[in-house]
Protein backbone atom coordinates (compact mmCIF):
# COMPACT_ATOMS: atom_id res chain seq x y z
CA UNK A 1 93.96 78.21 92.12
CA UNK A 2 96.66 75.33 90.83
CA UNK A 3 93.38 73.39 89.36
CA UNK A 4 93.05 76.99 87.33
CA UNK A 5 96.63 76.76 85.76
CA UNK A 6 97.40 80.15 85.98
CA UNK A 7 100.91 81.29 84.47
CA UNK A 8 101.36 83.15 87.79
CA UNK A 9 99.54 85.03 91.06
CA UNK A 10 100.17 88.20 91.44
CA UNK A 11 98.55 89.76 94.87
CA UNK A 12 98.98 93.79 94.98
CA UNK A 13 98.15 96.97 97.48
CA UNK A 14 96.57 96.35 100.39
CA UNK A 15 94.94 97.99 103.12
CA UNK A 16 95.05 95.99 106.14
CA UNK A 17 97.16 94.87 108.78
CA UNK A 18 98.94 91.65 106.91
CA UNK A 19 99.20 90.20 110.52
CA UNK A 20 95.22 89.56 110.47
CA UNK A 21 95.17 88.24 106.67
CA UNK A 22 95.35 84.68 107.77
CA UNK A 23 93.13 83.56 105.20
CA UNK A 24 95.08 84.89 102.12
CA UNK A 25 98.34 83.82 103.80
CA UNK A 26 97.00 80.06 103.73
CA UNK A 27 96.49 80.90 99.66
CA UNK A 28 99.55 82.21 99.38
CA UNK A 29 101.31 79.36 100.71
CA UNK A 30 99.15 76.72 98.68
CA UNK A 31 100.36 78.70 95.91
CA UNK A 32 104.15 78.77 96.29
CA UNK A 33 104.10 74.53 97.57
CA UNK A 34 102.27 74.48 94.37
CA UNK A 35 105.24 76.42 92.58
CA UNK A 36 103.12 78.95 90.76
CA UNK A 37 105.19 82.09 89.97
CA UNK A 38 104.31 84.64 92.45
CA UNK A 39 104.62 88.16 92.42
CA UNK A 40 103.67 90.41 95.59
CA UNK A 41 103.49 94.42 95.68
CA UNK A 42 103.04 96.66 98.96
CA UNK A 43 100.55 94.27 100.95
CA UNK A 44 101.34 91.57 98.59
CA UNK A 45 104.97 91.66 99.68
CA UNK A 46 103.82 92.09 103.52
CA UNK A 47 101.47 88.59 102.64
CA UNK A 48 104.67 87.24 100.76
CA UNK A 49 106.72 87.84 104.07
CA UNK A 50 104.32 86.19 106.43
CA UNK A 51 103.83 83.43 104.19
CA UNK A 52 107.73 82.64 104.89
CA UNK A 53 107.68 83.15 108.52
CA UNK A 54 108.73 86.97 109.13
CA UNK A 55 106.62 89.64 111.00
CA UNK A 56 105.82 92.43 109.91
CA UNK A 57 105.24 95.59 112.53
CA UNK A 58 103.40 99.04 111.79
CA UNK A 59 106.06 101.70 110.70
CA UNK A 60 105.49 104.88 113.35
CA UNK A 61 104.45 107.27 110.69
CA UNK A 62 104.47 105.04 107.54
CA UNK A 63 106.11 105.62 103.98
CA UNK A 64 103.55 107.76 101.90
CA UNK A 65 104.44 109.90 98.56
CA UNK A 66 106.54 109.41 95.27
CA UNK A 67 110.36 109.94 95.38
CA UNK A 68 111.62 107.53 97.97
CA UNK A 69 115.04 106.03 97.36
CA UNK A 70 115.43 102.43 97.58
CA UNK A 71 118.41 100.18 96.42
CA UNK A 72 118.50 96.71 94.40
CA UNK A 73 121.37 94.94 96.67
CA UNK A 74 122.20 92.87 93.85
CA UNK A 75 122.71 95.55 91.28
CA UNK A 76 123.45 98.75 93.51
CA UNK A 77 121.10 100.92 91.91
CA UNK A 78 119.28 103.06 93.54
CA UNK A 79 115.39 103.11 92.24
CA UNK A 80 112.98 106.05 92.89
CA UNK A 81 109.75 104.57 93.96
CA UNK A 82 106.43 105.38 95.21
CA UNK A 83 104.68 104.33 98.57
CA UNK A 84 102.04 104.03 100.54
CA UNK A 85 102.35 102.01 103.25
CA UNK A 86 101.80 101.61 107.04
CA UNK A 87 103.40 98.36 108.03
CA UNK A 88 106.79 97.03 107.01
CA UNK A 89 108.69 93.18 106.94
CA UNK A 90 110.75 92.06 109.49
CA UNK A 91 113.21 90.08 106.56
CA UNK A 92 116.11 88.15 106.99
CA UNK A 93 119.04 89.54 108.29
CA UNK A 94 121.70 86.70 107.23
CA UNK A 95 121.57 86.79 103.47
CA UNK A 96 120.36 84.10 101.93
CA UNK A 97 118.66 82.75 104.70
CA UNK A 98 117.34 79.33 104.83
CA UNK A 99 113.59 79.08 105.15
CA UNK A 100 112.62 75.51 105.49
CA UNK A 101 109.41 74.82 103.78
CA UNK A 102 110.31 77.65 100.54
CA UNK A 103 114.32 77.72 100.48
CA UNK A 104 116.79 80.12 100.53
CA UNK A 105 115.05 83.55 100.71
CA UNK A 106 117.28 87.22 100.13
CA UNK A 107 116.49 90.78 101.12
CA UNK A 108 116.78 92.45 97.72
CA UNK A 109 115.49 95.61 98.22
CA UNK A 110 116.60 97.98 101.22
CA UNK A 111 114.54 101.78 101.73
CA UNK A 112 117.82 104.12 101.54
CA UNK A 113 115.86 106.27 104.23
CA UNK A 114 115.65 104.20 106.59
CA UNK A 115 116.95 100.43 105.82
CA UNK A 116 113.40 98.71 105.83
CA UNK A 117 113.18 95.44 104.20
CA UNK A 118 111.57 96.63 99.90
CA UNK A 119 111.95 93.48 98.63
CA UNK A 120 112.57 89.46 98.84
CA UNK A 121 113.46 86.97 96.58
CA UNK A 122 112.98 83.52 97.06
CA UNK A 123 116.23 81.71 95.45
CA UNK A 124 114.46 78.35 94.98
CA UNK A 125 110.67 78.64 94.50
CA UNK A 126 109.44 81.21 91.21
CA UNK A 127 108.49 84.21 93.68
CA UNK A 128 109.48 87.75 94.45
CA UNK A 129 107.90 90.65 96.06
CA UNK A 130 108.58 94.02 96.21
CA UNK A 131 107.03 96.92 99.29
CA UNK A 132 107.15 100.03 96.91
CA UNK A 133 104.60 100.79 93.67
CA UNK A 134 106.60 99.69 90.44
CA UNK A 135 103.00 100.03 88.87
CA UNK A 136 102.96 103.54 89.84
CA UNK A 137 105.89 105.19 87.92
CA UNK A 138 105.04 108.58 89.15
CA UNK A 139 108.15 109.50 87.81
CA UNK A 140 111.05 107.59 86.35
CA UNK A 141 109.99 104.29 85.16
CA UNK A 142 112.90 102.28 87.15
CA UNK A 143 110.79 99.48 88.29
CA UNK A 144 109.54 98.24 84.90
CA UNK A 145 112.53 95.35 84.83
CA UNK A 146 110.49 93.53 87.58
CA UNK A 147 107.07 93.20 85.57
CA UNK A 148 109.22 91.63 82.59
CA UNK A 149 111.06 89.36 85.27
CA UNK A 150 107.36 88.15 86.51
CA UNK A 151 106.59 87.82 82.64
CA UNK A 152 109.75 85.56 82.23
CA UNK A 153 108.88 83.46 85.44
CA UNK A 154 105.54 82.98 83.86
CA UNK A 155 106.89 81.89 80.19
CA UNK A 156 108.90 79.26 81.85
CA UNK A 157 106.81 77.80 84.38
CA UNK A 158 104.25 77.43 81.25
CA UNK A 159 106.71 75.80 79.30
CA UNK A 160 107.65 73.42 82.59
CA UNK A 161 104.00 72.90 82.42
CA UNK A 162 103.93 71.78 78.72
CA UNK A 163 106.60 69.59 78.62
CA UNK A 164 104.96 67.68 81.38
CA UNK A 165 102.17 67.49 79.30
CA UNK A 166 103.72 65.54 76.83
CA UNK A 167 105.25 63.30 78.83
C-alpha cells in the first residue's frame, strides 16, 4: 500500500469476527507505522482497535437498526446513527491512554444506550475510526463532519508528501 501513495485507507463494514482478521490487522498496522491517514467504520473500527492492542468481544444481542444515540465526548453532542453490528471494542478506559507503538489513543465516541466504545482517535498518528454507519444517514445527516475530517487528514498528509518531494 505505502509504495501506492494513497492520500489515505479507509477499511469499512465488515462481517466477521475482527478477532480472526489477523491478516488485515498486519495491513492495518503497516499502514498507520507508515502514517497513512486512516479511517475505519463498523469492522474497520473493530480492525482499528485490534491494531492498537484492545479486544473486542461479541455484544449478547448486537446493535442493529437506525436511531441509536451516541455522543462525541469532545463536543457533547449527541449523534443519531445507524448500526449493524455484532461485536464491540474493549477501548481505553483512562483517557488519553498511551499506546506504545501508535501514541496517545482517546475514546471519542460512547453508545448512550449502553456506554460501548463508537469511536477512537489516535492523538498522534492521522487515524480515527468510528463503530456506527456515518455513510448511512438513514436519517439526520450528523455524521457527515467525519468524512470532511478524513478529507482534511488526506489534503495534509499529501501536502507533507509534496514538500518532501522537493526537498
Amino acid at each position: 500500500i505505502a509504495d501506492l501513495r494513497p492520500d489515505g485507507v479507509f477499511f469499512s463494514n465488515g462481517p466477521g469476527d475482527p478477532s480472526t482478521a489477523e491478516h488485515e490487522i498486519s495491513v492495518l498496522r503497516s499502514v498507520l507505522d507508515a502514517r497513512i491517514p486512516y479511517f475505519g467504520i463498523c469492522f474497520g473500527h473493530q480492525l482499528f482497535g485490534r491494531a492498537l492492542g484492545y479486544g473486542t468481544y461479541k455484544l449478547d444481542y448486537g446493535h442493529r437498526g437506525i436511531n441509536q444515540p451516541v455522543k462525541d465526548v469532545e463536543t457533547g453532542r449527541v449523534q443519531i446513527t445507524a448500526h449493524n453490528h455484532g461485536f464491540a471494542v474493549g477501548g481505553p478506559s483512562i483517557s488519553p491512554y498511551d499506546s506504545g507503538r501508535y501514541g496517545r489513543i482517546v475514546v471519542s465516541h460512547v453508545g448512550l444506550n449502553d456506554g460501548v466504545v463508537e469511536g477512537l482517535t489516535a492523538l498522534d498518528i492521522p487515524a480515527f475510526s468510528v463503530q456506527y454507519h456515518p455513510e448511512a444517514a438513514a436519517g439526520p445527516h450528523d455524521a457527515e463532519h467525519l468524512f470532511d475530517r478524513f478529507i482534511r487528514l488526506m489534503r495534509e498528509h499529501r501536502q507533507g508528501q509534496d514538500r518532501e518531494d522537493t526537498n
